[in-house]
PDB file of N, CA and C in Angstrom:
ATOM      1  N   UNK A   1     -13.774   0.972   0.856  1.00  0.00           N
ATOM      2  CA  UNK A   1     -12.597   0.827   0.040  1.00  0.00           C
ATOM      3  C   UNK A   1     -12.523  -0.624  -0.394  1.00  0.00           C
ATOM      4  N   UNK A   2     -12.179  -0.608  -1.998  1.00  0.00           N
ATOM      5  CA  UNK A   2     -12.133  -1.862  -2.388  1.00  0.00           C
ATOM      6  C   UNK A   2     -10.486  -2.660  -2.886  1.00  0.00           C
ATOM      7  N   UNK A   3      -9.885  -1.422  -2.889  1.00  0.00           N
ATOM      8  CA  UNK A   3      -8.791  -2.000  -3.490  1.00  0.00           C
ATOM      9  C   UNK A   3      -7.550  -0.824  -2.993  1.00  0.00           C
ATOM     10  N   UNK A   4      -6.170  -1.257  -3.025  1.00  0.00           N
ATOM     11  CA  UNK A   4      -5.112   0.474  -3.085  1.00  0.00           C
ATOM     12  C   UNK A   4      -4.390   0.057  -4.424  1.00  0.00           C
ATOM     13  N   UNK A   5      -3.578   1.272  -4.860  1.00  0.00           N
ATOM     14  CA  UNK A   5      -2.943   0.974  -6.006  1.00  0.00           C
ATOM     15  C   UNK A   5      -1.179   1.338  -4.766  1.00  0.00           C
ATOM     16  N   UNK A   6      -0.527   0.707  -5.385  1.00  0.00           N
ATOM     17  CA  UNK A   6       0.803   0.744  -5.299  1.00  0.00           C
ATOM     18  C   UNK A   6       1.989   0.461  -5.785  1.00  0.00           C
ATOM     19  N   UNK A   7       2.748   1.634  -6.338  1.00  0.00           N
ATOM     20  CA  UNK A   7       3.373   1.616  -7.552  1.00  0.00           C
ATOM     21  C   UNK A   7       4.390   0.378  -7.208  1.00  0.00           C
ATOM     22  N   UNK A   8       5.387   0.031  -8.297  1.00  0.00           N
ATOM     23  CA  UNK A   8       6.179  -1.747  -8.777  1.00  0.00           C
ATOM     24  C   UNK A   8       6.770  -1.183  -7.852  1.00  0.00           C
ATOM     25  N   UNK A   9       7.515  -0.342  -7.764  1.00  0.00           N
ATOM     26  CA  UNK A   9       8.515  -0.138  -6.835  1.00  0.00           C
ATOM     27  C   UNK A   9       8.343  -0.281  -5.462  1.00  0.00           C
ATOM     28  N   UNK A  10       7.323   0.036  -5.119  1.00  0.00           N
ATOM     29  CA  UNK A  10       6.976  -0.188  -3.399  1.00  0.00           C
ATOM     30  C   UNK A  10       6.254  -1.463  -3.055  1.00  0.00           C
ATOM     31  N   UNK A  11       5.644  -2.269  -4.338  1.00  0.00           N
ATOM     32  CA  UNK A  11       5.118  -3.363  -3.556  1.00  0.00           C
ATOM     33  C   UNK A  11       6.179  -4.723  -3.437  1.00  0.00           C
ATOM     34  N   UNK A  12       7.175  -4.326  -3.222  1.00  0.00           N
ATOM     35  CA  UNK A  12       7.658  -5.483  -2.875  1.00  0.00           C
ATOM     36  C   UNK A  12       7.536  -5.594  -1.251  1.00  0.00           C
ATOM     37  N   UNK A  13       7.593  -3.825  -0.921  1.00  0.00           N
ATOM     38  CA  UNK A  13       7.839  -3.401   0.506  1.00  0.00           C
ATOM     39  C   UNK A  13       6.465  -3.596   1.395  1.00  0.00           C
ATOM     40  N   UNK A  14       5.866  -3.919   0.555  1.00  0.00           N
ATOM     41  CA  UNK A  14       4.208  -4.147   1.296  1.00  0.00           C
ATOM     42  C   UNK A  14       4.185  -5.243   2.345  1.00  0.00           C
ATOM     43  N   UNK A  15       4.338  -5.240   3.858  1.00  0.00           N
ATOM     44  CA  UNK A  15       4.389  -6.638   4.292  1.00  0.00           C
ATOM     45  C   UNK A  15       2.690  -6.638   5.342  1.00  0.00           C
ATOM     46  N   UNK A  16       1.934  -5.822   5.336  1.00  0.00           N
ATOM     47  CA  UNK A  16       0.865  -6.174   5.654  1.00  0.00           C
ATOM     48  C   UNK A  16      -0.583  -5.082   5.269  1.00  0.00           C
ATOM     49  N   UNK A  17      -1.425  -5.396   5.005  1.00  0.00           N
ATOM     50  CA  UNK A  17      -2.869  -4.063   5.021  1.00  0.00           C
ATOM     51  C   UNK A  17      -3.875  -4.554   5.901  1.00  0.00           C
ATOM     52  N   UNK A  18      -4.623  -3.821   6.090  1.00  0.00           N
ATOM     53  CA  UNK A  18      -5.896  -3.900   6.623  1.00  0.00           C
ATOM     54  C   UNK A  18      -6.707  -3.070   6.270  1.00  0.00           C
ATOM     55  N   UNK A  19      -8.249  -3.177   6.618  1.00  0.00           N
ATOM     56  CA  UNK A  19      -9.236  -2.242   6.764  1.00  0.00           C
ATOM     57  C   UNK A  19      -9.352  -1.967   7.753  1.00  0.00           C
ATOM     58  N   UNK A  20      -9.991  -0.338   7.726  1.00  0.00           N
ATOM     59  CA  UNK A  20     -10.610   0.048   9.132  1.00  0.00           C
ATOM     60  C   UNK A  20     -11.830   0.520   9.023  1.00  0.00           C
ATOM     61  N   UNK A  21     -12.430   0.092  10.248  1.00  0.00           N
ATOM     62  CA  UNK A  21     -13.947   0.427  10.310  1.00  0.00           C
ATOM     63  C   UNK A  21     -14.280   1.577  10.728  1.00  0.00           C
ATOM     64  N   UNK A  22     -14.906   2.195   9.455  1.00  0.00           N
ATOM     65  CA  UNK A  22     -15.486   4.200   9.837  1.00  0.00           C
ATOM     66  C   UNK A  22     -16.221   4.101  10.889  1.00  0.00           C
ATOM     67  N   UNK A  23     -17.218   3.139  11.649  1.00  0.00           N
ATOM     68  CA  UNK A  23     -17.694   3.053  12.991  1.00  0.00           C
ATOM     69  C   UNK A  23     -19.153   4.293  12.765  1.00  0.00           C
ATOM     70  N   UNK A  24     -19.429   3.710  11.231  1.00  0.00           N
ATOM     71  CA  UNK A  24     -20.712   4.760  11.174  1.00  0.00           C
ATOM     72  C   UNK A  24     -20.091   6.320  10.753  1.00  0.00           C
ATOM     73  N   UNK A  25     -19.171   6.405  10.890  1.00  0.00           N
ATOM     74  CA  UNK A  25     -19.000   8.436  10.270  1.00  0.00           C
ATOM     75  C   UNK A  25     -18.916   8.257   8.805  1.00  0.00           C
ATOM     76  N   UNK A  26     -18.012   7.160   8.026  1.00  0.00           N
ATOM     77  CA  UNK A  26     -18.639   7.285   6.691  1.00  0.00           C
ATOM     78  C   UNK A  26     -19.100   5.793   6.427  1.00  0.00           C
ATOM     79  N   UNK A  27     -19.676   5.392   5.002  1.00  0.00           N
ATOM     80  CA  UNK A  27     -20.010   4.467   4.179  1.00  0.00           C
ATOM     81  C   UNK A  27     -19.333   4.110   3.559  1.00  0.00           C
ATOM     82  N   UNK A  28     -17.684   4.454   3.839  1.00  0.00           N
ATOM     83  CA  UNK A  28     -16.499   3.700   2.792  1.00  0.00           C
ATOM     84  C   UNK A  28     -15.519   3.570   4.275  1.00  0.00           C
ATOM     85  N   UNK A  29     -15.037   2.258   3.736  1.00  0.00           N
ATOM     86  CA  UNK A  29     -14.042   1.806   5.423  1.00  0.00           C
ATOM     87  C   UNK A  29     -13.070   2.342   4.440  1.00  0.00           C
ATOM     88  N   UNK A  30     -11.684   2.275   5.811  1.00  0.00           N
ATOM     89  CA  UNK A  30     -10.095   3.097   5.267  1.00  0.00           C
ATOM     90  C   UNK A  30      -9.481   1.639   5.074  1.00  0.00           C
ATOM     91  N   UNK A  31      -8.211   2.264   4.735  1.00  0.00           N
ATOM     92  CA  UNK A  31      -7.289   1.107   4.469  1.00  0.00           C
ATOM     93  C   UNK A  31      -5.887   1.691   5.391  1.00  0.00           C
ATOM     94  N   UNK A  32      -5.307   0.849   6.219  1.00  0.00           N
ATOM     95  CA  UNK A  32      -3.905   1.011   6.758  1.00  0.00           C
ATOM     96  C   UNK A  32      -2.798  -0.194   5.562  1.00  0.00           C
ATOM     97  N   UNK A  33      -1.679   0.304   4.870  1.00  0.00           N
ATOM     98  CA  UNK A  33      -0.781  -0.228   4.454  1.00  0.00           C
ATOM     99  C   UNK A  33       0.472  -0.078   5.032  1.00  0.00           C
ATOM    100  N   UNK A  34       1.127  -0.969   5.556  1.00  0.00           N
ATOM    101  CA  UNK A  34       2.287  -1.200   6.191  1.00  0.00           C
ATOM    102  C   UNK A  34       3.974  -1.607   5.423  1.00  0.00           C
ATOM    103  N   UNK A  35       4.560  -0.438   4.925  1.00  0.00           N
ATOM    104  CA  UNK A  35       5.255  -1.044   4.099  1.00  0.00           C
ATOM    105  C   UNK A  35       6.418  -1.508   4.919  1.00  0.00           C
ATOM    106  N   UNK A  36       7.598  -1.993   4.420  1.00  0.00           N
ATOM    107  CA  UNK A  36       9.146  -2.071   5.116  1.00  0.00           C
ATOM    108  C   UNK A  36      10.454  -1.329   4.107  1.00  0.00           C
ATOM    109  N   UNK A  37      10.718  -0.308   4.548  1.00  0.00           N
ATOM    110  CA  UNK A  37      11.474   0.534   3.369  1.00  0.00           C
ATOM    111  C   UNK A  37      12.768  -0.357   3.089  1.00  0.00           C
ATOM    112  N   UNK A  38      13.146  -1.380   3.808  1.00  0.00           N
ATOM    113  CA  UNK A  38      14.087  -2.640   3.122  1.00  0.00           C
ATOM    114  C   UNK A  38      14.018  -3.705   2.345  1.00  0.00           C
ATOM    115  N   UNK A  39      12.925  -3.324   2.040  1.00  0.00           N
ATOM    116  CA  UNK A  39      12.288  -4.540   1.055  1.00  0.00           C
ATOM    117  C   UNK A  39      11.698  -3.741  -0.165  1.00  0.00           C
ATOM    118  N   UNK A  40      12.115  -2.345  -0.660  1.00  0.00           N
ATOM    119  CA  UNK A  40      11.857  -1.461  -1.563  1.00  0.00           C
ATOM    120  C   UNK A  40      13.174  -1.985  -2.906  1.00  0.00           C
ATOM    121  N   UNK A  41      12.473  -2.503  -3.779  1.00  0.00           N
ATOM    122  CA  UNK A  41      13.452  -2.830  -4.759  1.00  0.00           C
ATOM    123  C   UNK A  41      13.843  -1.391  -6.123  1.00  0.00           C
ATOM    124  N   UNK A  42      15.046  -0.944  -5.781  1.00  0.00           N
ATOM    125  CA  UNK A  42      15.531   0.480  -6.686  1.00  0.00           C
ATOM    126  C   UNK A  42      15.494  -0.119  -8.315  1.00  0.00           C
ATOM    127  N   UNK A  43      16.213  -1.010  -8.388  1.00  0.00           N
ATOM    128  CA  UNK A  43      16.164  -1.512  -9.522  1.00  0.00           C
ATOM    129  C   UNK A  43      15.013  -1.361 -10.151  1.00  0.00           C
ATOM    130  N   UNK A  44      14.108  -1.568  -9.733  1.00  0.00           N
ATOM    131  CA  UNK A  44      12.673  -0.854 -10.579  1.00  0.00           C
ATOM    132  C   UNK A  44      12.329   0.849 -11.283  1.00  0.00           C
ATOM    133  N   UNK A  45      12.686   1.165 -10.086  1.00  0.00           N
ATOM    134  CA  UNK A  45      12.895   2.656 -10.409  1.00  0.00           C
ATOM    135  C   UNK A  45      13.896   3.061 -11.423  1.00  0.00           C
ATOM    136  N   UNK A  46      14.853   2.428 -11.731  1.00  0.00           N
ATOM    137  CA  UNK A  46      16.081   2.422 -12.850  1.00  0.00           C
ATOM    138  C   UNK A  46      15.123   2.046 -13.815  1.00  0.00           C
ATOM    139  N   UNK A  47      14.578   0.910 -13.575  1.00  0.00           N
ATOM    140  CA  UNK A  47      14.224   0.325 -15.164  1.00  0.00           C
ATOM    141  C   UNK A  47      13.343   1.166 -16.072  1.00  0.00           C
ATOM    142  N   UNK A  48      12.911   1.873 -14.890  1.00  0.00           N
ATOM    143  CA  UNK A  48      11.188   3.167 -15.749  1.00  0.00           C
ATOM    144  C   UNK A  48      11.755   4.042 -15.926  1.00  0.00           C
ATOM    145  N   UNK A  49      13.179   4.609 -15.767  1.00  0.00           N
ATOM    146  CA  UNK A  49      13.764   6.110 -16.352  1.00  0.00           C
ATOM    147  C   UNK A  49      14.102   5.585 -18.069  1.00  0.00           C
TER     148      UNK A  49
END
């Protein structure tokens, strides 16, 4: 994995990621994203309706 997508609205809430290592079962590592649902700005979501 090279990248995540995460929509305007939730990345404010993003406060950490990582990779994880497939340990050999596949050839693409994972990704853990850690959001904080208090740091989710609504006002975004208003602005795209």
């Amino acid at each position: 994995m090279d990248q995540a997508y995460v929509t305007p609205l939730l990345l404010p809430a993003v406060v950490d990621y990582r990779r994880v290592d497939p340990q050999g079962h596949n050839d693409h590592w994972g990704m853990i994203v850690a959001p904080d649902a208090e740091r989710v700005d609504p006002s975004v979501a208003l602005a795209q309706t």
